[in-house]
N, C-alpha and C. Protein backbone atom coordinates (compact mmCIF):
# COMPACT_ATOMS: atom_id res chain seq x y z
N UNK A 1 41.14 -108.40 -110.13
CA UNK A 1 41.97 -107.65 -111.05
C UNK A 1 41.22 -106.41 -111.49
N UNK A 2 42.01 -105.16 -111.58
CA UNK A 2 41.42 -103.88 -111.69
C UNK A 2 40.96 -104.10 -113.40
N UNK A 3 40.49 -103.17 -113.83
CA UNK A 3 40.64 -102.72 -115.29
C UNK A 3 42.01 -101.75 -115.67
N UNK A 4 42.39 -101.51 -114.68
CA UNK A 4 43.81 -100.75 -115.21
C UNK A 4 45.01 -101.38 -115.27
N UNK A 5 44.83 -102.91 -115.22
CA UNK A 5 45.69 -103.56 -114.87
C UNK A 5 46.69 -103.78 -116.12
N UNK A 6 48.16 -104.03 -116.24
CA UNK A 6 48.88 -103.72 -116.72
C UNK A 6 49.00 -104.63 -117.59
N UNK A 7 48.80 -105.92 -116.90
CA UNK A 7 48.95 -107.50 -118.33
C UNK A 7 48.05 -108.15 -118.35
N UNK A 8 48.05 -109.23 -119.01
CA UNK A 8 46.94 -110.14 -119.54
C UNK A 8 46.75 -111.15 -118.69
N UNK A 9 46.00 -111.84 -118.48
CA UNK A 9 46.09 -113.34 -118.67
C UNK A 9 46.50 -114.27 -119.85
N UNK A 10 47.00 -115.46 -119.70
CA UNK A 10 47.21 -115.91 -120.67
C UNK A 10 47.23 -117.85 -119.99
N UNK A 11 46.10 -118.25 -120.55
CA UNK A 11 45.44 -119.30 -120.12
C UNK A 11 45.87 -120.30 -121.15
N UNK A 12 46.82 -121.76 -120.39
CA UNK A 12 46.81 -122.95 -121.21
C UNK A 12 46.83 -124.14 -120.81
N UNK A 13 46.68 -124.70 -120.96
CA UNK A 13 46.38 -126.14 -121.05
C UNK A 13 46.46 -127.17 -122.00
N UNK A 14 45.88 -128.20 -122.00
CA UNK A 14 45.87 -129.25 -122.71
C UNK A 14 43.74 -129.28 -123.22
N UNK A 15 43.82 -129.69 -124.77
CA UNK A 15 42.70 -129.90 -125.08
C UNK A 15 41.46 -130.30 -124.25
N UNK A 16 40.48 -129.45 -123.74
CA UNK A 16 39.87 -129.83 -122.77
C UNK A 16 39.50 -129.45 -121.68
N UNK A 17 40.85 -128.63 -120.92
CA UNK A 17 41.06 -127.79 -120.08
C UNK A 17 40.53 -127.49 -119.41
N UNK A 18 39.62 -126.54 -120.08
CA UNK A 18 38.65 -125.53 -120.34
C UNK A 18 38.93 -123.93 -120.35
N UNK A 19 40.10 -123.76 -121.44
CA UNK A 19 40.65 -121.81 -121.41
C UNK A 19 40.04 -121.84 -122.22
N UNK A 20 38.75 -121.61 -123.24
CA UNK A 20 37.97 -121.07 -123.49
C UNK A 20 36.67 -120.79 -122.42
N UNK A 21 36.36 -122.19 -121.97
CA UNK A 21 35.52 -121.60 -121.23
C UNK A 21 35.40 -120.72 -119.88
N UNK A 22 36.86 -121.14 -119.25
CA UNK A 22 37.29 -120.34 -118.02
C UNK A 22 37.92 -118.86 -118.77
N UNK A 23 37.86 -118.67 -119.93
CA UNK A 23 38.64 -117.62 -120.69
C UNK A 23 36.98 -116.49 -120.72
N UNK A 24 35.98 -117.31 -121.00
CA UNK A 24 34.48 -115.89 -121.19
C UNK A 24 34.39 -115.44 -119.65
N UNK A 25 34.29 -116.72 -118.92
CA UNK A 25 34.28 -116.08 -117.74
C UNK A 25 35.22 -115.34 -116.93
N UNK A 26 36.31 -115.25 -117.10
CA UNK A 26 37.65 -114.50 -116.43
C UNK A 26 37.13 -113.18 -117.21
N UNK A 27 37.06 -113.05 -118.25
CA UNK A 27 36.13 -111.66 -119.23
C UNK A 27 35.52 -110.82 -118.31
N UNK A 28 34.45 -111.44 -118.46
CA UNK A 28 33.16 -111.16 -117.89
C UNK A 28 33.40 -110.69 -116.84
N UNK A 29 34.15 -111.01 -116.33
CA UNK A 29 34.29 -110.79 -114.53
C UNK A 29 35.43 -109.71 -114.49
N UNK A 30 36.46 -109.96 -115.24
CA UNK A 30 37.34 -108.49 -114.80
C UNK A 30 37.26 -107.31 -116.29
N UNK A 31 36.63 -107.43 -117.17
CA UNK A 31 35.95 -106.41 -117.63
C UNK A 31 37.19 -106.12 -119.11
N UNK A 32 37.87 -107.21 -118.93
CA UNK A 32 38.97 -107.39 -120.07
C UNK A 32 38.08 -108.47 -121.19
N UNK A 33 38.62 -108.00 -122.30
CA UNK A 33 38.53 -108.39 -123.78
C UNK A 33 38.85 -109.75 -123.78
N UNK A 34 38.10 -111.10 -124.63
CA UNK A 34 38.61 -112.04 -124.55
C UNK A 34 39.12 -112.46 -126.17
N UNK A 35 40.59 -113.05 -125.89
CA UNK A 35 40.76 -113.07 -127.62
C UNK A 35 41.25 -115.12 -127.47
N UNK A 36 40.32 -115.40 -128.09
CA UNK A 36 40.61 -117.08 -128.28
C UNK A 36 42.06 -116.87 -129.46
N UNK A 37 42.75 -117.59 -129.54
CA UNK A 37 43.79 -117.51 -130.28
C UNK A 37 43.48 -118.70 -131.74
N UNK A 38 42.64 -119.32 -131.22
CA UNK A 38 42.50 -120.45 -132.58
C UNK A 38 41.65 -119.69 -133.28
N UNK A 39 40.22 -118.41 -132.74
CA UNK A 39 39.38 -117.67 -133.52
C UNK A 39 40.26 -117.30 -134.23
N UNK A 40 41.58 -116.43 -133.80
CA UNK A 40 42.26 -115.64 -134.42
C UNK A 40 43.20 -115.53 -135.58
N UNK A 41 43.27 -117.02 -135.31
CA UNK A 41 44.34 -117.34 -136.34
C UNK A 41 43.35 -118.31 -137.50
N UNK A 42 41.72 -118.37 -137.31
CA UNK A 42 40.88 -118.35 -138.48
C UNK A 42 40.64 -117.25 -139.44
N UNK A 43 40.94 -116.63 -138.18
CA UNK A 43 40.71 -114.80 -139.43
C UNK A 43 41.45 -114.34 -139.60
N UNK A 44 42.56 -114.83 -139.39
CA UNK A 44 43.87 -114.05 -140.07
C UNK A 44 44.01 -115.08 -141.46
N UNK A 45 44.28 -116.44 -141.03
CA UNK A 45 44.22 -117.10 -142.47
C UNK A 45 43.20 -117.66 -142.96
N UNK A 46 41.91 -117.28 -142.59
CA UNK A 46 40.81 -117.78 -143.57
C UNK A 46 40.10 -118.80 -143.40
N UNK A 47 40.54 -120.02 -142.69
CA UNK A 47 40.27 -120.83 -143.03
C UNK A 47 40.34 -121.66 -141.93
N UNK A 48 39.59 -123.28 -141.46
CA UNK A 48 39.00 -123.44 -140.24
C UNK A 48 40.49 -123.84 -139.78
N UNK A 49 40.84 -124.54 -138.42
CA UNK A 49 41.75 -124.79 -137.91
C UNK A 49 41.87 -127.06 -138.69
N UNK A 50 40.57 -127.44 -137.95
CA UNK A 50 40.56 -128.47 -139.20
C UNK A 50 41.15 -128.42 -140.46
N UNK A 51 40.73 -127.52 -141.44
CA UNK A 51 41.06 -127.71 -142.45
C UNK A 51 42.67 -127.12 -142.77
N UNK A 52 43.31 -126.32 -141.83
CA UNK A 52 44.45 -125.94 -142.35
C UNK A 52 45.24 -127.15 -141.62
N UNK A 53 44.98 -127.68 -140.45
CA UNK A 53 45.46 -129.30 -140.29
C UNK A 53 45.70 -129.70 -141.73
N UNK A 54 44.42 -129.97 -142.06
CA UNK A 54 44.14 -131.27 -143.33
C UNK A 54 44.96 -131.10 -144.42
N UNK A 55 44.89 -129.75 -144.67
CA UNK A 55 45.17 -128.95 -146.12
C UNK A 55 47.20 -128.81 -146.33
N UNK A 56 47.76 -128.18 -144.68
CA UNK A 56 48.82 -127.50 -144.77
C UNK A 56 49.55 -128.38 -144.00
N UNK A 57 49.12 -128.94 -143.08
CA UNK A 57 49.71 -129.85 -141.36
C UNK A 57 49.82 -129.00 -140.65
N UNK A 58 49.92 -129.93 -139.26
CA UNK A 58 50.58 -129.40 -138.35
C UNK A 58 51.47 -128.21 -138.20
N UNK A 59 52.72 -128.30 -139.01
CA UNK A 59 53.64 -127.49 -138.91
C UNK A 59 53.26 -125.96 -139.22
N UNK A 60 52.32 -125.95 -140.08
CA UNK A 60 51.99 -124.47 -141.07
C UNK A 60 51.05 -123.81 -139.92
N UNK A 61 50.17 -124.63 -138.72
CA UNK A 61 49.57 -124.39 -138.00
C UNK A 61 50.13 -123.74 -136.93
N UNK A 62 51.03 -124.28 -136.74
CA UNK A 62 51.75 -123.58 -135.12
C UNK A 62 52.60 -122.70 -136.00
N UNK A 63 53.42 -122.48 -136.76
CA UNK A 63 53.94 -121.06 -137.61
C UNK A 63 52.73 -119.94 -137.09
N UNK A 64 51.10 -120.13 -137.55
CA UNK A 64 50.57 -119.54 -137.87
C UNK A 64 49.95 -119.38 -136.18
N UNK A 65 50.07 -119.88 -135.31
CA UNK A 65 50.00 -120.02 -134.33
C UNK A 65 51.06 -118.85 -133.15
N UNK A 66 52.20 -118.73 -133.58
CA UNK A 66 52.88 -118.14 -133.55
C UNK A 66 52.90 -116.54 -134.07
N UNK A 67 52.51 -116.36 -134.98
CA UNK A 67 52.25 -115.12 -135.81
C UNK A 67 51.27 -114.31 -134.88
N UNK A 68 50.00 -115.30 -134.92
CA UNK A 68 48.96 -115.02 -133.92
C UNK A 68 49.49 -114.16 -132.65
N UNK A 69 50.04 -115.09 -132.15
CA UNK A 69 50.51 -114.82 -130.86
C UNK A 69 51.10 -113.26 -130.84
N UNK A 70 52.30 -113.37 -131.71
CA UNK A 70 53.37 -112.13 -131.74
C UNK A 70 52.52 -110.86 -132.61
N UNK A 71 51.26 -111.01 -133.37
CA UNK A 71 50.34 -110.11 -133.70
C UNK A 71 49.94 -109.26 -132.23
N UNK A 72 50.04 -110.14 -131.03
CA UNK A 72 49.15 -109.52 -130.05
C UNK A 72 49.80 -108.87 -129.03
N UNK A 73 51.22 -108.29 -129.19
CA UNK A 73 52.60 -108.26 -128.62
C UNK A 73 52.04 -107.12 -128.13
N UNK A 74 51.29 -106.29 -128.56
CA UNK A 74 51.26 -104.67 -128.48
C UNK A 74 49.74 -104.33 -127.44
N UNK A 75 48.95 -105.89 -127.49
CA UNK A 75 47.73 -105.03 -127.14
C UNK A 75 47.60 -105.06 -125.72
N UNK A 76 46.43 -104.23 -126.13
CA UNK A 76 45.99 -103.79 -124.05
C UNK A 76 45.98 -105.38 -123.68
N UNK A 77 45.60 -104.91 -121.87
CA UNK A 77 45.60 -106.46 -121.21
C UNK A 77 43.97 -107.23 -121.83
N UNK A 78 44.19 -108.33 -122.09
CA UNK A 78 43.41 -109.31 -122.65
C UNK A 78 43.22 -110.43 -121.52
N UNK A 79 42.38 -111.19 -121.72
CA UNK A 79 42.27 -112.60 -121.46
C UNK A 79 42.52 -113.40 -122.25
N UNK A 80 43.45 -114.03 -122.93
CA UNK A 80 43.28 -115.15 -124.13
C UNK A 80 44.02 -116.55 -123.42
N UNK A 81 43.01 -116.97 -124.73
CA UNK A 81 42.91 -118.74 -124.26
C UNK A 81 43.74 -118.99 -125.47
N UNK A 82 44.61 -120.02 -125.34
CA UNK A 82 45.68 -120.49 -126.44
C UNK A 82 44.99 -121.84 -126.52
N UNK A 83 45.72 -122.32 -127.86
CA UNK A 83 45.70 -123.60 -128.02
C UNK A 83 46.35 -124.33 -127.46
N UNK A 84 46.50 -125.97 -126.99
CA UNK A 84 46.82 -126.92 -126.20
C UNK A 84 48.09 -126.75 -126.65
N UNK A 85 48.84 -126.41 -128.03
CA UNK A 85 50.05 -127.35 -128.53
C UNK A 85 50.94 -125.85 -128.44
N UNK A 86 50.61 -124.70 -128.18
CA UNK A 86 51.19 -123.25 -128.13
C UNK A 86 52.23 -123.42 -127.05
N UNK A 87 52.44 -124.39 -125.95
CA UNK A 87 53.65 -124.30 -124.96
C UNK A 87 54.71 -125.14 -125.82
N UNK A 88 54.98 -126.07 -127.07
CA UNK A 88 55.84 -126.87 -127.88
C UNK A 88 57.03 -125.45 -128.42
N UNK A 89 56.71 -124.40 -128.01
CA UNK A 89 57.65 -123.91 -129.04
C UNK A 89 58.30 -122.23 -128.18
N UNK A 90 59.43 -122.35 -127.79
CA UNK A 90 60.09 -121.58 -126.83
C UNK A 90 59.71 -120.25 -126.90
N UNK A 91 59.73 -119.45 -128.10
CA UNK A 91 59.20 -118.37 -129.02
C UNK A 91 57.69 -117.72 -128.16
N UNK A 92 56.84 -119.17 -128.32
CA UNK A 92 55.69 -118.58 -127.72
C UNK A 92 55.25 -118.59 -126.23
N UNK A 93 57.06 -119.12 -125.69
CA UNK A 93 56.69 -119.09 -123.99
C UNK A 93 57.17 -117.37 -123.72
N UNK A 94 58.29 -116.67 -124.79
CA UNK A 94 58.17 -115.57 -124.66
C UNK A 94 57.57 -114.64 -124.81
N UNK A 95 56.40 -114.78 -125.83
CA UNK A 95 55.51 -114.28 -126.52
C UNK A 95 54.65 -113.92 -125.33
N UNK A 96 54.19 -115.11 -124.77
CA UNK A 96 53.16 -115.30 -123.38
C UNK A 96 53.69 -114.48 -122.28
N UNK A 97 54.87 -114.43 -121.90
CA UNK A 97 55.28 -114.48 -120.64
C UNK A 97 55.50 -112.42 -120.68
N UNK A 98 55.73 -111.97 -122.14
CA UNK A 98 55.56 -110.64 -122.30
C UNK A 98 54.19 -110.04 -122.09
N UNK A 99 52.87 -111.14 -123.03
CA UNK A 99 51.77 -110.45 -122.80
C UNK A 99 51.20 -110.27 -120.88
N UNK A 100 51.40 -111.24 -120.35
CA UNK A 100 51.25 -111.48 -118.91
C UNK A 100 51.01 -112.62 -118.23
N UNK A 101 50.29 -112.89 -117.40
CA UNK A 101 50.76 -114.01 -116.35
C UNK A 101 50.55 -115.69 -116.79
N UNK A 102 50.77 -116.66 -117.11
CA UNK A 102 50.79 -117.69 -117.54
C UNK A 102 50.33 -118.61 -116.93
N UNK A 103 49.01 -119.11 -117.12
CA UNK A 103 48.09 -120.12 -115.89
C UNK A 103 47.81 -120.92 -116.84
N UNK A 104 47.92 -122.44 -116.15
CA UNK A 104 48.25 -123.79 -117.02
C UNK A 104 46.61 -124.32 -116.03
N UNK A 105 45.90 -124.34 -117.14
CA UNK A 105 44.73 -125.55 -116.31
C UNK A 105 44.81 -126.73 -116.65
N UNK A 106 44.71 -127.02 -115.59
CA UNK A 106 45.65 -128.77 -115.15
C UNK A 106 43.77 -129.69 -115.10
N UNK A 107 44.15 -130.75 -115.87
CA UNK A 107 43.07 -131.57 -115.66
C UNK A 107 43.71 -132.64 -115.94
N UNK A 108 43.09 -133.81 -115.01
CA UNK A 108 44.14 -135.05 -114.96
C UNK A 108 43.43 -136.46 -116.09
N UNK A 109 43.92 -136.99 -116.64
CA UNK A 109 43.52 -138.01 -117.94
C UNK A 109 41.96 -138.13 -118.01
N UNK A 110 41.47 -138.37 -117.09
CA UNK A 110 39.52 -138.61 -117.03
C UNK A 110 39.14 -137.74 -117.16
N UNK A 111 39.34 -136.88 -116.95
CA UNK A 111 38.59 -135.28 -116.98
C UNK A 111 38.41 -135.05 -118.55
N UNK A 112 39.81 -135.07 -119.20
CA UNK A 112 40.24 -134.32 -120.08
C UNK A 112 39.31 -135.83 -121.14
N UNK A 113 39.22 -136.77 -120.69
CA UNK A 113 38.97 -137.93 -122.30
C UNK A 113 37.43 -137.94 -121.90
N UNK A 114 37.18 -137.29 -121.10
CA UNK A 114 35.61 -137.37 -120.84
C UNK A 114 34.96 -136.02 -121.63
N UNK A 115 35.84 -134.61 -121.47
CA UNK A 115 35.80 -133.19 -121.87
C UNK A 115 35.99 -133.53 -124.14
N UNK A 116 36.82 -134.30 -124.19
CA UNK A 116 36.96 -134.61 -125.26
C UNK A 116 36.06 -136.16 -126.39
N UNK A 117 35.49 -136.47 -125.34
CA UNK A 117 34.55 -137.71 -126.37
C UNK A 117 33.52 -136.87 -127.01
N UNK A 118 33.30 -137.54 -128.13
CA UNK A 118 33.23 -136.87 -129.81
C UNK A 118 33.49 -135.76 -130.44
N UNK A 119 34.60 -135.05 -129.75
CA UNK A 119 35.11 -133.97 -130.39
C UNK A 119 34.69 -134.22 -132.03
N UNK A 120 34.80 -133.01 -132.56
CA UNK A 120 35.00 -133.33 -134.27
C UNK A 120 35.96 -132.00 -134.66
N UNK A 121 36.08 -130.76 -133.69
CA UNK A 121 36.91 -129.60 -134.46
C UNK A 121 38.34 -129.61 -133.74
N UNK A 122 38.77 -130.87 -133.46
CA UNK A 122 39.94 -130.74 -132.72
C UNK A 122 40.99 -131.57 -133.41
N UNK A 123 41.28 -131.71 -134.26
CA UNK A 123 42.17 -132.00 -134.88
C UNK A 123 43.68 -132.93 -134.24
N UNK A 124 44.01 -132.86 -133.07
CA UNK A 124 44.68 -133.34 -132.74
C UNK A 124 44.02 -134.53 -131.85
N UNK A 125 42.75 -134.74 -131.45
CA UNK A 125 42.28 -135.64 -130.76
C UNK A 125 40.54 -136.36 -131.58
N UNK A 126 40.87 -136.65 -132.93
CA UNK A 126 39.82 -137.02 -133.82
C UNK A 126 39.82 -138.26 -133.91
N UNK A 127 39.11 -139.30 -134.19
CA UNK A 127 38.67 -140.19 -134.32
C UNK A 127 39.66 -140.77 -134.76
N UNK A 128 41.08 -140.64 -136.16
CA UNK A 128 41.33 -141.26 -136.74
C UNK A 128 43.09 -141.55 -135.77
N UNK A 129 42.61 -140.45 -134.69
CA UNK A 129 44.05 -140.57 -133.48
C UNK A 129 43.42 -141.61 -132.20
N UNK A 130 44.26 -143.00 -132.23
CA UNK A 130 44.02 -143.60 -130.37
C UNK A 130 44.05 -142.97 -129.57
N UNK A 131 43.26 -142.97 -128.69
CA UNK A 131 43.46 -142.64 -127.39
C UNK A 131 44.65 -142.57 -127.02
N UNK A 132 45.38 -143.70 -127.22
CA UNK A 132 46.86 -143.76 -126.68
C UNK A 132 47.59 -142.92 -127.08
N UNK A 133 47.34 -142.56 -128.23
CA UNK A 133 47.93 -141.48 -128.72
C UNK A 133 47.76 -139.94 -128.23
N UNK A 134 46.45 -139.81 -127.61
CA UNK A 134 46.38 -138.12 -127.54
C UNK A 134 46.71 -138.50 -126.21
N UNK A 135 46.56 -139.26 -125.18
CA UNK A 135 47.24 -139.85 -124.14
C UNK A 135 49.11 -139.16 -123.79
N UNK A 136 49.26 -139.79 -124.70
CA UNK A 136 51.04 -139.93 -125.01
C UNK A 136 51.30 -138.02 -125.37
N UNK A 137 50.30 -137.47 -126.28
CA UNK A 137 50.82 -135.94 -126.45
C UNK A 137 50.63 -135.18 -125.10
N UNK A 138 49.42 -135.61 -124.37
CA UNK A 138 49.17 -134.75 -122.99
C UNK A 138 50.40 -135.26 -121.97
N UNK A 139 50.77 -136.49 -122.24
CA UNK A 139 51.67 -136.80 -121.27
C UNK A 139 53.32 -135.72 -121.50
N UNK A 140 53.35 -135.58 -122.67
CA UNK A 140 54.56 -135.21 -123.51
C UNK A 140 55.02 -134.21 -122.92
N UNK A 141 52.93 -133.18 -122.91
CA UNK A 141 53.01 -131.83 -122.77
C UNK A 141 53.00 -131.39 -121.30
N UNK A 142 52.77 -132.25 -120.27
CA UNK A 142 52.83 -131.91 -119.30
C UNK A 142 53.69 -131.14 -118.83
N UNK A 143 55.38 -131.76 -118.58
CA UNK A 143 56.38 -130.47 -118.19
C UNK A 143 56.51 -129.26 -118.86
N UNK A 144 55.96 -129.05 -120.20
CA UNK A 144 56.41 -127.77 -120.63
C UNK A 144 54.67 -126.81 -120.15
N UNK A 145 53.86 -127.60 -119.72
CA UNK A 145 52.64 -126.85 -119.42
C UNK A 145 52.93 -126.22 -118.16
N UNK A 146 53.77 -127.14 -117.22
CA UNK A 146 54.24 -126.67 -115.93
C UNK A 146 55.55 -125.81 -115.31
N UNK A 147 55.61 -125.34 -116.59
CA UNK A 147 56.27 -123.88 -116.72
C UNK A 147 55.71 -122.45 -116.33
N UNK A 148 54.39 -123.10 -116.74
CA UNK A 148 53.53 -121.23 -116.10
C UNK A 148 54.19 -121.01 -114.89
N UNK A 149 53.42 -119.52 -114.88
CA UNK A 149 53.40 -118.79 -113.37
C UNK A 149 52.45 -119.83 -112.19
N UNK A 150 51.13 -119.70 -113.07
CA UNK A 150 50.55 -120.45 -111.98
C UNK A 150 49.52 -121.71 -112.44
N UNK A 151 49.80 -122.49 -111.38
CA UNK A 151 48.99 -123.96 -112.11
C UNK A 151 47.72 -124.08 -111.35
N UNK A 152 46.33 -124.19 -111.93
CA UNK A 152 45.08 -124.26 -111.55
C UNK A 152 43.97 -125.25 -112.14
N UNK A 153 44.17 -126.54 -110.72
CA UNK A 153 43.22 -127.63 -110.98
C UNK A 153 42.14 -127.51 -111.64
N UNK A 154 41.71 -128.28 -112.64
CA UNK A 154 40.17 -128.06 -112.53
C UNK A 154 39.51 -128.97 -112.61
N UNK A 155 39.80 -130.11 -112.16
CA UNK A 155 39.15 -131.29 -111.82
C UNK A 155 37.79 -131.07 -110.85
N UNK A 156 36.45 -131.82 -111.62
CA UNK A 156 35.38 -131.63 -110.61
C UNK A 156 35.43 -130.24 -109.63
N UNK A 157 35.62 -129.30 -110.33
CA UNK A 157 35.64 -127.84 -110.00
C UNK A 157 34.48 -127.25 -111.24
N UNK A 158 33.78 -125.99 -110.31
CA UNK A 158 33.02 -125.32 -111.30
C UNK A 158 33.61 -124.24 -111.84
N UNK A 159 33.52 -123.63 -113.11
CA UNK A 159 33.64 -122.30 -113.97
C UNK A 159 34.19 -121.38 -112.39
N UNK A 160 33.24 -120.68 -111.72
CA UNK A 160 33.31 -120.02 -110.87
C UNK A 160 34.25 -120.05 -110.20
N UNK A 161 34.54 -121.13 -109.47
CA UNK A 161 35.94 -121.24 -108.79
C UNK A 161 37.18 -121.23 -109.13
N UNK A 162 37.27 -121.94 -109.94
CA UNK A 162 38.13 -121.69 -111.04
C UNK A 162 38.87 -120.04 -111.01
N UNK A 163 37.85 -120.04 -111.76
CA UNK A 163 37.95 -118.13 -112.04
C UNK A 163 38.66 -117.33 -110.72
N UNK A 164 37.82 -118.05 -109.57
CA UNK A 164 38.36 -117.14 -108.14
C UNK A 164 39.61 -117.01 -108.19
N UNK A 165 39.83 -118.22 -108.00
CA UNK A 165 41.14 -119.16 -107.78
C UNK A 165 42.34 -118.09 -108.62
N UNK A 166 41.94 -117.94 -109.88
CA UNK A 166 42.77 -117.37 -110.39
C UNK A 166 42.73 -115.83 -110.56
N UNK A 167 41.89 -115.49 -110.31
CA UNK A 167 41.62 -113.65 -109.93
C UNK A 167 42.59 -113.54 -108.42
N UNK A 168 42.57 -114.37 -107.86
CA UNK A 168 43.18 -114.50 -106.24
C UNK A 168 44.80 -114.47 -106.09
N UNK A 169 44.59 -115.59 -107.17
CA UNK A 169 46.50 -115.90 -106.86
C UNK A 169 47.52 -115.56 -107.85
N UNK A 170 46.54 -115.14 -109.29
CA UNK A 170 47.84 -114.47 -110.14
C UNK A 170 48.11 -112.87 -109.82
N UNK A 171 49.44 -113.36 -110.39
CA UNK A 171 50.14 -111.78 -110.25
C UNK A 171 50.05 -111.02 -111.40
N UNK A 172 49.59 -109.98 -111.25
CA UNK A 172 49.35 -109.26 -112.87
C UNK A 172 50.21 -107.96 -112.23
């Protein structure tokens, strides 16, 4: 992907994924800005993503999740990594699908509960949630994850390839 390139990436998945970490490196490599969307929506409202869980719920989160999103309607092409629960809400498949190309990293149940043992800043997959439970939300979220443009394994795959993979086959 050039630097003159016209749209973003826009990287999601399920907790675990890895669109933050495939998000520095897609950066790094095509010379675009990386904007995490959970950073973003700490500094817009202040306050950690935990605690506006704890404090406000769920619901006040993806509002604010949303805001985030449609804050970024205007900017140059980016790389950003969304949060896992950002495909639940139609709004922000348009939101996405305006900033640019929509790549779902796919990791299959082991990956993802292995990527996630002792989380503590994840709020939707904490100690006081079963397994079965964050189980049951990845299962939930699957068809609406498989809406992107393009879907990219990352099972027992490294950072690097990854990255190829998707410098290669999205359309920007």
């Amino acid at each position: 992907m050039s630097k003159t390139s016209k749209k973003s990436i826009v990287l999601t998945g399920f907790m675990g994924a890895g669109k933050s970490t495939v998000g520095r490196s897609l950066a790094k490599l095509s010379g675009l800005p990386l904007v995490d969307l959970d950073a973003l929506i700490v500094q817009q409202q202040g306050d950690t993503i935990p605690s506006i869980f704890a404090d406000q719920g769920e619901a006040a989160f993806r509002r604010y999740e949303t805001e985030a999103l449609r804050s970024l309607s205007d900017a140059c092409p980016i790389i950003l990594a969304t949060g896992g629960g950002i495909v639940g809400h139609q709004e922000n498949w348009q939101l996405m699908r305006r900033l640019g190309s929509v790549i779902y990293l796919r990791a299959n149940w082991q990956t993802l509960r292995a990527r996630l043992a002792g989380s503590t800043d994840r709020p939707l997959a904490t100690a006081e949630r079963s397994e079965a439970d964050v189980k049951n939300l990845w299962q939930q979220r699957i068809p609406l994850y498989e809406q992107a443009d393009l879907i990219v394994d990352t099972d027992c795959r490294k950072v690097d390839e990854v990255v190829r993979e998707i410098l290669t086959k999205a359309k920007f």
